[in-house]
Protein backbone atom coordinates (compact mmCIF):
# COMPACT_ATOMS: atom_id res chain seq x y z
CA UNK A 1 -17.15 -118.97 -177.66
CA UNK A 2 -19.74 -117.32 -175.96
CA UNK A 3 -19.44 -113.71 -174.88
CA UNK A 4 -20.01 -114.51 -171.00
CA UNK A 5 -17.53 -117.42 -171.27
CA UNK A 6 -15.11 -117.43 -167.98
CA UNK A 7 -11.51 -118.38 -168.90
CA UNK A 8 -8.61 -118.59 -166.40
CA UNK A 9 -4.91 -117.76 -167.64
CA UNK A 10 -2.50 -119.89 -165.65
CA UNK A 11 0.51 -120.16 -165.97
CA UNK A 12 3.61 -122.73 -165.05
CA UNK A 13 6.99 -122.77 -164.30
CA UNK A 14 8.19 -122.08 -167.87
CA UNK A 15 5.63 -119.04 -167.93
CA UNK A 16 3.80 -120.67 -170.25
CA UNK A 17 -0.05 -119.90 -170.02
CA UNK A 18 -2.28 -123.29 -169.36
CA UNK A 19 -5.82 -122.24 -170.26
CA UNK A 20 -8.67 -124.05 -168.28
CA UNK A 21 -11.56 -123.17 -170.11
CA UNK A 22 -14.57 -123.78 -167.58
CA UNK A 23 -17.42 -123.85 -170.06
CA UNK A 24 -15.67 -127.31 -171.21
CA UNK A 25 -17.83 -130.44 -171.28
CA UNK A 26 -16.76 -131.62 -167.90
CA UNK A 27 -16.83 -135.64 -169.38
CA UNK A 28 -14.26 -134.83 -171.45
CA UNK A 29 -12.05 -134.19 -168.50
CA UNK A 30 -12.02 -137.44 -166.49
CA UNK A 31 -9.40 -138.14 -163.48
CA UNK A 32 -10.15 -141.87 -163.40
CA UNK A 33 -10.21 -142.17 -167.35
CA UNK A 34 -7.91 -145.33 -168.49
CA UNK A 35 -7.39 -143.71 -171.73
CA UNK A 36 -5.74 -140.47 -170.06
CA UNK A 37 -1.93 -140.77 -170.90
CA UNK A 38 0.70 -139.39 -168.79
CA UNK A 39 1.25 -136.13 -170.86
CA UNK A 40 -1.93 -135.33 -170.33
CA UNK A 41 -2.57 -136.32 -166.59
CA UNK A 42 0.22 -134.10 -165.81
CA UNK A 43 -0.90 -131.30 -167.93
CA UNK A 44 -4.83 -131.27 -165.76
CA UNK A 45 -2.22 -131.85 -162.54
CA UNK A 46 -0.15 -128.97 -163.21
CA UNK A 47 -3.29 -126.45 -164.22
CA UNK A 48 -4.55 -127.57 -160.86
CA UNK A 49 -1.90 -125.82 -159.21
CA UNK A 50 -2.02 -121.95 -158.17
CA UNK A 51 -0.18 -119.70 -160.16
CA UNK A 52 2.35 -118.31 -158.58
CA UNK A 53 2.84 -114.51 -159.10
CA UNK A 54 6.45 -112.99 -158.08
CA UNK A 55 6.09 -109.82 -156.79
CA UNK A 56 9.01 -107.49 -157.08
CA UNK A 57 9.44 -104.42 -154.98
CA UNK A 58 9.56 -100.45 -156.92
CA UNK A 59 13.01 -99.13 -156.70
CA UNK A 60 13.35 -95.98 -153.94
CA UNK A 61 13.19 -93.20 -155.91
CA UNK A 62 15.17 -89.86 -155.63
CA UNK A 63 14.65 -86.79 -156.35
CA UNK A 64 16.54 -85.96 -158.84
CA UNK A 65 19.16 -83.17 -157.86
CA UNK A 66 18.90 -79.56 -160.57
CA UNK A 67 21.86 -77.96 -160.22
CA UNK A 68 20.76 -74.68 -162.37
CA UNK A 69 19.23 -71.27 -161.76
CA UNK A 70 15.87 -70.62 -162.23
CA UNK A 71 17.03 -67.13 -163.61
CA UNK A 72 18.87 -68.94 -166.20
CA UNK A 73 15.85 -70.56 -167.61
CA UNK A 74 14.42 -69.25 -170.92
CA UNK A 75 10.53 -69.22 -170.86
CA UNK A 76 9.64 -70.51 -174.11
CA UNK A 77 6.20 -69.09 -175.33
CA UNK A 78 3.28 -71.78 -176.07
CA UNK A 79 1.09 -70.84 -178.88
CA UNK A 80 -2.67 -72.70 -179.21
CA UNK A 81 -2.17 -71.81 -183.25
CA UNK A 82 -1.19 -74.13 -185.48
């Protein structure tokens, strides 16, 4: 595999990752081949497709409420020396 080699990650609706590897001999990949079998017709077919990425939204958050003095809080010294 050659360093500059472009490789797209795609993946289906089992999130598993179809890799189309576009440095392929494109003879080896033929849509009108008659020994193509099914398996592998829909395989090409289904790498085809866009993936489809679900986007989920962040979850609002608070602040989160300190219910203590800042009087009560004991500085603790930091020390650089090990």
């Amino acid at each position: 595999m050659s360093t500059d080699q472009v490789i797209d990650l795609v993946t289906d609706e089992n999130d598993e990752v179809i890799v189309i590897d576009d440095d392929s001999p494109k003879s080896s990949i033929s849509e009108d081949s008659a020994t193509m079998d099914a398996a592998s017709a829909a395989t090409i077919e289904r790498a085809a497709e866009p993936a489809v990425v679900e986007q989920k939204p962040f979850a609002a958050q608070e602040p989160i409420p300190v219910d203590m003095d800042l009087d009560e809080v004991i500085p603790i010294p930091i020390s650089n020396q090990t």
